[in-house]
Protein backbone atom coordinates (compact mmCIF):
# COMPACT_ATOMS: atom_id res chain seq x y z
CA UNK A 1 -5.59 12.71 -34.22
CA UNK A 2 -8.51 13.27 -36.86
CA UNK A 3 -7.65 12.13 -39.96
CA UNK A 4 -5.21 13.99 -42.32
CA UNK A 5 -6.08 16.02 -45.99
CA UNK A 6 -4.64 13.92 -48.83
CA UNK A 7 -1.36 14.23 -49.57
CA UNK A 8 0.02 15.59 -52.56
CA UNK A 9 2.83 13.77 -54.42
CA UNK A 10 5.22 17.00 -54.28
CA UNK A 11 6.59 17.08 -50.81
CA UNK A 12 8.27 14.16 -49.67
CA UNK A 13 11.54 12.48 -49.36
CA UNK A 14 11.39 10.78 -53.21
CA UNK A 15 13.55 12.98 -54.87
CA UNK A 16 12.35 14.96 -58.39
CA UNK A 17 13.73 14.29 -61.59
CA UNK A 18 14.90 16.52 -63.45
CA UNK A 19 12.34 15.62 -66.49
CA UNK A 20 9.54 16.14 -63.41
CA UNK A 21 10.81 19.89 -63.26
CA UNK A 22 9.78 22.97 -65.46
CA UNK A 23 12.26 23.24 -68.37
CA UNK A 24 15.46 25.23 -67.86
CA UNK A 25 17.60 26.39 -70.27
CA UNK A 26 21.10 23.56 -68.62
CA UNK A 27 18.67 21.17 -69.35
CA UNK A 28 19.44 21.17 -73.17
CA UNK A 29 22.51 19.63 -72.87
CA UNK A 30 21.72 16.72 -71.20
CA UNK A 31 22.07 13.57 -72.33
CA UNK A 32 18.30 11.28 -73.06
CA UNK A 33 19.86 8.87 -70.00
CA UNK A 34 20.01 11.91 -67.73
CA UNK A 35 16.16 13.20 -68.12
CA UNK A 36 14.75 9.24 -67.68
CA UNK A 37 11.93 8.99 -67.18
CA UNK A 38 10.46 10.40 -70.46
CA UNK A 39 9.46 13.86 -69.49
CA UNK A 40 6.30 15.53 -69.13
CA UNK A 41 7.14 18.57 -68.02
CA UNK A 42 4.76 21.05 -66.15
CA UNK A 43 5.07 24.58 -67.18
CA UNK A 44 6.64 26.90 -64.37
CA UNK A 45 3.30 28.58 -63.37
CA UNK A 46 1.61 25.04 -63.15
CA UNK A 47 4.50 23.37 -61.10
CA UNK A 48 5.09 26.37 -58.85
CA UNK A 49 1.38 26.81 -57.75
CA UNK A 50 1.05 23.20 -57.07
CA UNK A 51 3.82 23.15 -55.28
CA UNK A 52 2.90 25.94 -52.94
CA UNK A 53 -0.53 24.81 -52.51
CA UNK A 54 0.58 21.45 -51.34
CA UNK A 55 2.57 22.97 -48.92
CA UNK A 56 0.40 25.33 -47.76
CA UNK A 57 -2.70 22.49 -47.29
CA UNK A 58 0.50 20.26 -45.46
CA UNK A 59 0.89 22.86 -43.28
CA UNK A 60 -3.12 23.69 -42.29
CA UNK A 61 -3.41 20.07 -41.37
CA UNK A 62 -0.67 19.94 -38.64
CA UNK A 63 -3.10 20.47 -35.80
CA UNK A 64 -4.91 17.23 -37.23
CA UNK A 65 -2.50 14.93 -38.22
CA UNK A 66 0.90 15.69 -36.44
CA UNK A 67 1.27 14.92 -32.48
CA UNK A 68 2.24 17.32 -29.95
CA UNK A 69 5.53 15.54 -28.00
CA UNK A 70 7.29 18.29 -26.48
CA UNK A 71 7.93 21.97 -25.28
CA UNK A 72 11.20 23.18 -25.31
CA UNK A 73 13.40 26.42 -24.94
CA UNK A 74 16.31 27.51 -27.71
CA UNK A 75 18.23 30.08 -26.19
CA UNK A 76 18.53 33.05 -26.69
CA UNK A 77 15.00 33.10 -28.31
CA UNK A 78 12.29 34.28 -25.33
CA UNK A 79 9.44 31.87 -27.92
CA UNK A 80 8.84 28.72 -26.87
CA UNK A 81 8.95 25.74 -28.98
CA UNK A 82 6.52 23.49 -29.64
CA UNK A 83 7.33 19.96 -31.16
CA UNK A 84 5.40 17.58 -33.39
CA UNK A 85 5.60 14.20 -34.93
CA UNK A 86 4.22 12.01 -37.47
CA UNK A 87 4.43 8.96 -39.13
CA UNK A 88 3.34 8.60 -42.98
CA UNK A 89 3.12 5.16 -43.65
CA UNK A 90 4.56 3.34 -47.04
CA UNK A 91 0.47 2.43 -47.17
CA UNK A 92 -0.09 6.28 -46.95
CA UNK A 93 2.63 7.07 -49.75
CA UNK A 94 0.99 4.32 -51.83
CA UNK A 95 -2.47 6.07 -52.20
CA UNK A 96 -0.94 9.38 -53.44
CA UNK A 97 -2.32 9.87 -57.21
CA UNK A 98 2.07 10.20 -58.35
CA UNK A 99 1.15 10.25 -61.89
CA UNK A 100 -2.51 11.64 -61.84
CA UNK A 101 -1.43 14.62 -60.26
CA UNK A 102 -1.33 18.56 -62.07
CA UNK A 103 2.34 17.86 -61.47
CA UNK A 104 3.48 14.27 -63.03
CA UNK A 105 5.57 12.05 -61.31
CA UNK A 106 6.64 8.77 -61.69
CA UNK A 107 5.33 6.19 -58.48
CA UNK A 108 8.44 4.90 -56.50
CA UNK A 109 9.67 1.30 -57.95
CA UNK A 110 9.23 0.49 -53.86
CA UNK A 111 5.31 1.20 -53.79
CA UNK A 112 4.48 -0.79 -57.32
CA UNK A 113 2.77 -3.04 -55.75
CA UNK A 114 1.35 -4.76 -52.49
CA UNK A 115 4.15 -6.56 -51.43
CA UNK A 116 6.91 -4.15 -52.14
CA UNK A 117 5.01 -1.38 -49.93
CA UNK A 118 4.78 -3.61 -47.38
CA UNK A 119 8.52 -3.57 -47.07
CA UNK A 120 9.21 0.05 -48.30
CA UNK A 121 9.92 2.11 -45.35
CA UNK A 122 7.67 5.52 -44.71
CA UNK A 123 8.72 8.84 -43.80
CA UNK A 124 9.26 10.28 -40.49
CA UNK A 125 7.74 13.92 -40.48
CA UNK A 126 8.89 16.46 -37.12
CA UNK A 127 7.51 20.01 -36.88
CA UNK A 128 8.03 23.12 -34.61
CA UNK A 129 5.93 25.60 -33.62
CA UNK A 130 7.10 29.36 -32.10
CA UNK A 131 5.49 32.59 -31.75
CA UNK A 132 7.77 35.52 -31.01
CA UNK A 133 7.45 39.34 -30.38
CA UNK A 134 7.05 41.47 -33.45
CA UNK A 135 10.36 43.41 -31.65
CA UNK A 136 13.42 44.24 -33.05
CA UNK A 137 15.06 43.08 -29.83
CA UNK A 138 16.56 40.62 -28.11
CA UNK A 139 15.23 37.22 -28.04
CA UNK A 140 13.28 38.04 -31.10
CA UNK A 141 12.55 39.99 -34.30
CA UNK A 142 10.27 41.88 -36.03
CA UNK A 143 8.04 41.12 -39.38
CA UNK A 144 11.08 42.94 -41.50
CA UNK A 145 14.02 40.90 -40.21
CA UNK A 146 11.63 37.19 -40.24
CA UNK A 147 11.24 38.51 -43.95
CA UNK A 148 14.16 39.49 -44.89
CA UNK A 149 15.71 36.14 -43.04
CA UNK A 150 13.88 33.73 -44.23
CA UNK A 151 11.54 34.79 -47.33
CA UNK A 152 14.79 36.57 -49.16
CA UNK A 153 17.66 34.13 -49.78
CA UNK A 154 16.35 31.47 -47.84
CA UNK A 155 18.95 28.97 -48.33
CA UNK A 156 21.80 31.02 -48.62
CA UNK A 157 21.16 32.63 -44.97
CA UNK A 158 20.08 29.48 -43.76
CA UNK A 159 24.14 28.94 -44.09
CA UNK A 160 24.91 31.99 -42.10
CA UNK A 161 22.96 30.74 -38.85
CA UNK A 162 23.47 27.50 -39.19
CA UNK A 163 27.38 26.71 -37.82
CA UNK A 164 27.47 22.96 -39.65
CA UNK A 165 26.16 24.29 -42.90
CA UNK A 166 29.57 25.25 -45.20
CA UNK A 167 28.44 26.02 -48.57
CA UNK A 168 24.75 26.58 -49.88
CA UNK A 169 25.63 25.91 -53.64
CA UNK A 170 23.23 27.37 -55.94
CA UNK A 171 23.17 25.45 -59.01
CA UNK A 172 20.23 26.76 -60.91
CA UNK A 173 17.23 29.48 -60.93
CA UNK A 174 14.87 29.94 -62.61
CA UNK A 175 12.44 32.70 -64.24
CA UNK A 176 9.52 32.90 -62.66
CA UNK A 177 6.89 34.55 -64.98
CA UNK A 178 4.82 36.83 -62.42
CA UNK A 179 3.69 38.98 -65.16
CA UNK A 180 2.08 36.19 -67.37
CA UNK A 181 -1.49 36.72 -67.25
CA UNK A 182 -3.55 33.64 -65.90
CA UNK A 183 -5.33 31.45 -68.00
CA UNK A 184 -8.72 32.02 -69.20
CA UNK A 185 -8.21 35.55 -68.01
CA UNK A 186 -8.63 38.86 -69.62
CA UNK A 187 -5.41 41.46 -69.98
CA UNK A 188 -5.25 42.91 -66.93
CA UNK A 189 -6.56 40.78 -65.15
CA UNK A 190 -3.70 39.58 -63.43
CA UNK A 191 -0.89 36.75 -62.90
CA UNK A 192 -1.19 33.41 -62.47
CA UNK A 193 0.30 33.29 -59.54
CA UNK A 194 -1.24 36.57 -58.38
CA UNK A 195 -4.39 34.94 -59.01
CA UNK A 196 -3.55 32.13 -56.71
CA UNK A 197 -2.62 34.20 -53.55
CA UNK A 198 1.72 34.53 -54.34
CA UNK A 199 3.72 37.14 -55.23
CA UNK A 200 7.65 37.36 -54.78
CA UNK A 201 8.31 33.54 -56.12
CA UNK A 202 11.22 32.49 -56.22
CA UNK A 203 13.21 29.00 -57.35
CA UNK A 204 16.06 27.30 -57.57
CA UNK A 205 17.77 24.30 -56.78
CA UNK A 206 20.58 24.58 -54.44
CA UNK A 207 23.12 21.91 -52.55
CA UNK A 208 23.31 22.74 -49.31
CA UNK A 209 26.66 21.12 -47.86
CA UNK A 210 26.76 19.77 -43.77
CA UNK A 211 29.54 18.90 -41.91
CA UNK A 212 29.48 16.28 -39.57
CA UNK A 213 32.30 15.14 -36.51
CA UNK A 214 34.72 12.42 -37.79
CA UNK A 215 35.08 9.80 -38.53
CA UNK A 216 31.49 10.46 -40.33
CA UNK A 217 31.34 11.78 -43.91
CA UNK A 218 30.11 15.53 -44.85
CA UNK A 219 26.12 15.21 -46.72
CA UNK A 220 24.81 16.64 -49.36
CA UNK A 221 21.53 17.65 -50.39
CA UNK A 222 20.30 18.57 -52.88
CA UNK A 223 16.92 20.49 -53.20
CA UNK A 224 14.44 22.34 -54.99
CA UNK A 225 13.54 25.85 -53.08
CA UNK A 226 10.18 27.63 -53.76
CA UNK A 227 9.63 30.38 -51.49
CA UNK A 228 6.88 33.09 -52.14
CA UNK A 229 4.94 35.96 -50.17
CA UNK A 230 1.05 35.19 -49.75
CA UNK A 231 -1.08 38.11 -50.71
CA UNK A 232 -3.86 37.44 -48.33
CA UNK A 233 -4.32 38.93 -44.72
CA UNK A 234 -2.73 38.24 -42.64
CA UNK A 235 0.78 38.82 -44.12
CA UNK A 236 2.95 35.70 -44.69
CA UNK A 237 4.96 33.55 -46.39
CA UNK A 238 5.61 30.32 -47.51
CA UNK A 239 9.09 28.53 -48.45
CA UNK A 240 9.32 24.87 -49.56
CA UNK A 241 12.02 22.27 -49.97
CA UNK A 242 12.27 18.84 -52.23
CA UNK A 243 15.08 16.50 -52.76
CA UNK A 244 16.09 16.81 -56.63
CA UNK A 245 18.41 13.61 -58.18
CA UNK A 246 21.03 15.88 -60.10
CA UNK A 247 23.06 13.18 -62.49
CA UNK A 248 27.26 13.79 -62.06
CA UNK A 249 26.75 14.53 -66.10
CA UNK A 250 25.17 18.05 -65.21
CA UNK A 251 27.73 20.62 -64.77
CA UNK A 252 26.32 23.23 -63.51
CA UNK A 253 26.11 21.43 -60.25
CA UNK A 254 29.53 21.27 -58.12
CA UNK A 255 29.16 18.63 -55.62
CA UNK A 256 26.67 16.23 -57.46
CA UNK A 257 29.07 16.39 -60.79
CA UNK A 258 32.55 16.07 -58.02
CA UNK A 259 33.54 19.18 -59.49
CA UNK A 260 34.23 19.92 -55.71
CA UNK A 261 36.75 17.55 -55.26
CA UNK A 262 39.52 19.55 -57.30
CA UNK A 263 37.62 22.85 -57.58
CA UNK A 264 36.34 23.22 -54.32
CA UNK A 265 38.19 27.16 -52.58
CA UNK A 266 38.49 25.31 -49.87
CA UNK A 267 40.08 21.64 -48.22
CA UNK A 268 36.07 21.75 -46.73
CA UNK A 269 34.67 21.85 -49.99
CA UNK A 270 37.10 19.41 -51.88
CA UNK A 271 36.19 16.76 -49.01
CA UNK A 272 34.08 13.83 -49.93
CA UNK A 273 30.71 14.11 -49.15
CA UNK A 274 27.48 11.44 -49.17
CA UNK A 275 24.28 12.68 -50.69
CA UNK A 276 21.25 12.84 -47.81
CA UNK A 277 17.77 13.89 -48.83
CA UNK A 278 15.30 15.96 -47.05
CA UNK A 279 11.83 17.71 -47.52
CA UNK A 280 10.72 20.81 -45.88
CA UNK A 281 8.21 23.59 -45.81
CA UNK A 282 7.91 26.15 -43.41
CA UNK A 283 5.91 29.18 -42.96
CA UNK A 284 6.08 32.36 -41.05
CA UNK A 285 2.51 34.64 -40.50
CA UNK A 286 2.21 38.13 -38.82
CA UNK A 287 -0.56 37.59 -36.60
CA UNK A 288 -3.37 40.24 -35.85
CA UNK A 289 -3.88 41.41 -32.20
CA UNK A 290 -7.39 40.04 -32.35
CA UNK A 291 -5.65 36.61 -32.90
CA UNK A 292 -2.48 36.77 -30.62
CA UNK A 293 -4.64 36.38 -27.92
CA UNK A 294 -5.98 33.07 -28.46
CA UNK A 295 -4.10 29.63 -27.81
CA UNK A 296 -1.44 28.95 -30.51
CA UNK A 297 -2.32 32.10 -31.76
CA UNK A 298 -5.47 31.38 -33.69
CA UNK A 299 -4.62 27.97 -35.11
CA UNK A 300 -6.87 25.94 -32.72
CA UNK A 301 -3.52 23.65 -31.25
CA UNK A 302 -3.14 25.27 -27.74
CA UNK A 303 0.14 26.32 -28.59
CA UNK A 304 0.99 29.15 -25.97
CA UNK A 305 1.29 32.51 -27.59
CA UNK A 306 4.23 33.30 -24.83
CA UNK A 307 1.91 35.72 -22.87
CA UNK A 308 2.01 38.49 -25.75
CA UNK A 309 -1.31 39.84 -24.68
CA UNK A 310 -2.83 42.42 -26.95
CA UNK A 311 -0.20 42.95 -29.34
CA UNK A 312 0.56 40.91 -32.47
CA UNK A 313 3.32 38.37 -33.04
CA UNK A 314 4.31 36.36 -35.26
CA UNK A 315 4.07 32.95 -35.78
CA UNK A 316 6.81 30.31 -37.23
CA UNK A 317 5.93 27.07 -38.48
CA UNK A 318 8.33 24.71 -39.86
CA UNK A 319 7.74 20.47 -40.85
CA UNK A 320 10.57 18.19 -42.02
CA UNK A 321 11.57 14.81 -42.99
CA UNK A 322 15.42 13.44 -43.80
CA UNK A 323 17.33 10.77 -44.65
CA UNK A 324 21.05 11.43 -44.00
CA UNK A 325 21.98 7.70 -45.46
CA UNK A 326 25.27 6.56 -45.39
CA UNK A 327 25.91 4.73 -42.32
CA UNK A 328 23.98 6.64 -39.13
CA UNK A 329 20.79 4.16 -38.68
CA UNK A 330 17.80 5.75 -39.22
CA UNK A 331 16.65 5.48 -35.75
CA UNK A 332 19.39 7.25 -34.13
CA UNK A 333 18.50 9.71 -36.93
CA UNK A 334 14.88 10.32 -35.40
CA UNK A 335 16.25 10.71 -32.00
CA UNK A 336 18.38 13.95 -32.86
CA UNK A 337 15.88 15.34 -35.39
CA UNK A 338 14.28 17.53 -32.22
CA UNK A 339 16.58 18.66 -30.73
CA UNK A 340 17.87 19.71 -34.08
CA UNK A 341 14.73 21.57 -35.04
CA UNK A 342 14.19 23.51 -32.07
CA UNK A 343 17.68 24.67 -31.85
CA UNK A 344 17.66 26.48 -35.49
CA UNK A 345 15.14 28.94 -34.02
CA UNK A 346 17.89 30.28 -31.24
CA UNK A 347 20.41 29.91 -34.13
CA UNK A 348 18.41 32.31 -36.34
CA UNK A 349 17.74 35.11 -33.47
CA UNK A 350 21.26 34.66 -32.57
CA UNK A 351 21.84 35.66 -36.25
CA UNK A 352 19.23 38.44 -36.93
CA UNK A 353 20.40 40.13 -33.26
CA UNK A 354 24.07 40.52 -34.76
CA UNK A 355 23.10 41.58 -37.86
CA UNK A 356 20.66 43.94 -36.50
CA UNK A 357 23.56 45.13 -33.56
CA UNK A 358 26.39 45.45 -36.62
CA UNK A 359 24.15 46.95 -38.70
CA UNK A 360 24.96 44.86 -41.90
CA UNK A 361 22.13 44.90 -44.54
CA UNK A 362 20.37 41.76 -45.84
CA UNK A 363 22.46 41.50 -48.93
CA UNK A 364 20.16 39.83 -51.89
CA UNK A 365 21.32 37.33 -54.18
CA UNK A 366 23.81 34.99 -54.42
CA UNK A 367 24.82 31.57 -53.07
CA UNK A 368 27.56 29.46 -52.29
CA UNK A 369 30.73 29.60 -54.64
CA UNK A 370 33.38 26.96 -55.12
């Protein structure tokens, strides 16, 4: 593998304080314990452009620093999947600027200093790789339904296709100024944002709730999700996910504060549940005809465009990295990460083919509700 862009200190598995985040109007109520470290907090423009460039730069470099292990097949989808791996090292982690960043963070008490990195443990990164049909048909789906799948709502329709997903919570959201003009510029001129390459931004922070076979306990996690449409050619978009530490003290959570446990509609919801962490970004691009043709579909990886001669398709990217906790060891973690990955893209065109045959709209907003 070549060597890898510099990482950011944004996406990974070190979950965000809530002094780390743009202000929000819940936060006012806090206690000073709950917001510890001393804040510094980015404004929402600032934090959300970061955020998505990170992600976006993560995502350019997968060719370079992730490697290829597998191909496999998630039924019904006709797209092959392509699997990657990589290993950041605690070394890696340790070089990140955490608190010379445009985003401030505080450095993980486990990578203070030489000795403690050499004993912190790294994280485990797997990616996927698909290009389907731009077809509203079987086995696929076209730029709309990607779009209105997995750009609108992301987390709340990542319940409906995913069977061990039971509640996508959504605890927080918040304004995202897309007509404040950028800085330095004229009136007129433009967003922020707008000047960066997004438009439709969007975020929240949302606990997404998994059930797992007993005797295990359900997890919890709890993340930050940016998603945004970028304005350059060809059309895509981006959506991002980091682990947030939500203190039982704020309310408008329902899992993190145990509200669940006597709240909770359901006996699902009122279960105990052990909070997991995870960090993904994934990405989803309509590719030109000029591009389909070439291997992986003009990324340079040899990933087989699936024989789509002449016509454009699109192109699905997605990298993760988790932490489930509790009791499963991490390496019997890593072993069903794959599998795991791959088989959300059949789950999704499972999804969008019954919505598409029932003819049930996209419904917007939303989330999980006790």
């Amino acid at each position: 593998m070549a060597p890898s862009t510099k990482l950011g200190n944004l996406l990974h598995l070190e979950p965000l304080y809530l002094s780390e985040l743009p202000n929000h109007p819940s936060f006012e109520t806090l206690p000073a314990s709950a917001t510890t470290p001393k804040p510094v907090r980015p404004d929402v423009t600032t934090f959300l452009i970061s955020a998505l460039n990170e992600a976006s730069a993560f995502l350019n470099d997968t060719p370079q620093s992730f490697k290829r292990t597998k191909v496999k097949h998630s039924p019904p989808s006709t797209g092959k999947v392509h699997l990657f791996s990589r290993e950041v090292r605690a070394a890696e982690l340790a070089q990140i600027p955490w608190e010379d960043s445009h985003v401030r963070r505080h450095r993980p008490h486990d990578l203070n200093n030489a000795e403690s990195t050499k004993a912190a443990a790294g994280e485990s990164w797997f990616a996927r790789v698909s290009n389907h049909a731009n077809r509203g048909e079987p086995g696929t789906a076209d730029w709309e339904e990607f779009e209105n799948g997995l750009l609108v709502d992301h987390s709340k329709h990542e319940m409906m296709y995913t069977p061990d997903v039971y509640d996508a919570f959504k605890v927080i959201e918040w304004d995202v100024p897309e007509d404040e003009e950028a800085i330095g510029e004229e009136p007129g001129e433009g967003s922020a944002l707008s000047n960066a390459g997004y438009a439709q931004v969007s975020m929240n922070i949302y606990e997404m709730c998994h059930s797992l076979p007993t005797p295990l306990t359900n997890r919890i996690f709890t993340n930050l999700v940016i998603s945004a449409r970028r304005t350059t050619t060809p059309p895509s978009f981006l959506s991002l996910q980091i682990p947030v530490r939500l203190p039982r003290s704020f309310t408008p959570a329902f899992y993190s504060s145990l509200r669940n446990l006597t709240e909770g509609s359901t006996a699902q919801k009122r279960k105990k549940t052990i909070t997991g962490i995870y960090t993904a970004v994934e990405s989803v691009r309509l590719l030109p005809e000029s591009s389909s043709n070439q291997n992986g579909g003009g990324r340079g990886d040899g990933v087989d465009p699936n024989g789509w001669s002449g016509e454009p398709n699109i192109e699905w990217v997605m990298a993760t990295a988790s932490d489930a906790r509790g009791w499963l060891p991490m390496g019997l973690q890593k072993m069903g990460v794959p599998g795991a990955v791959a088989k959300d893209v059949g789950l999704f065109m499972r999804w969008v083919e019954h919505r598409r045959n029932s003819k049930e709209p996209m419904e917007n907003g939303g989330g999980g509700s006790p």
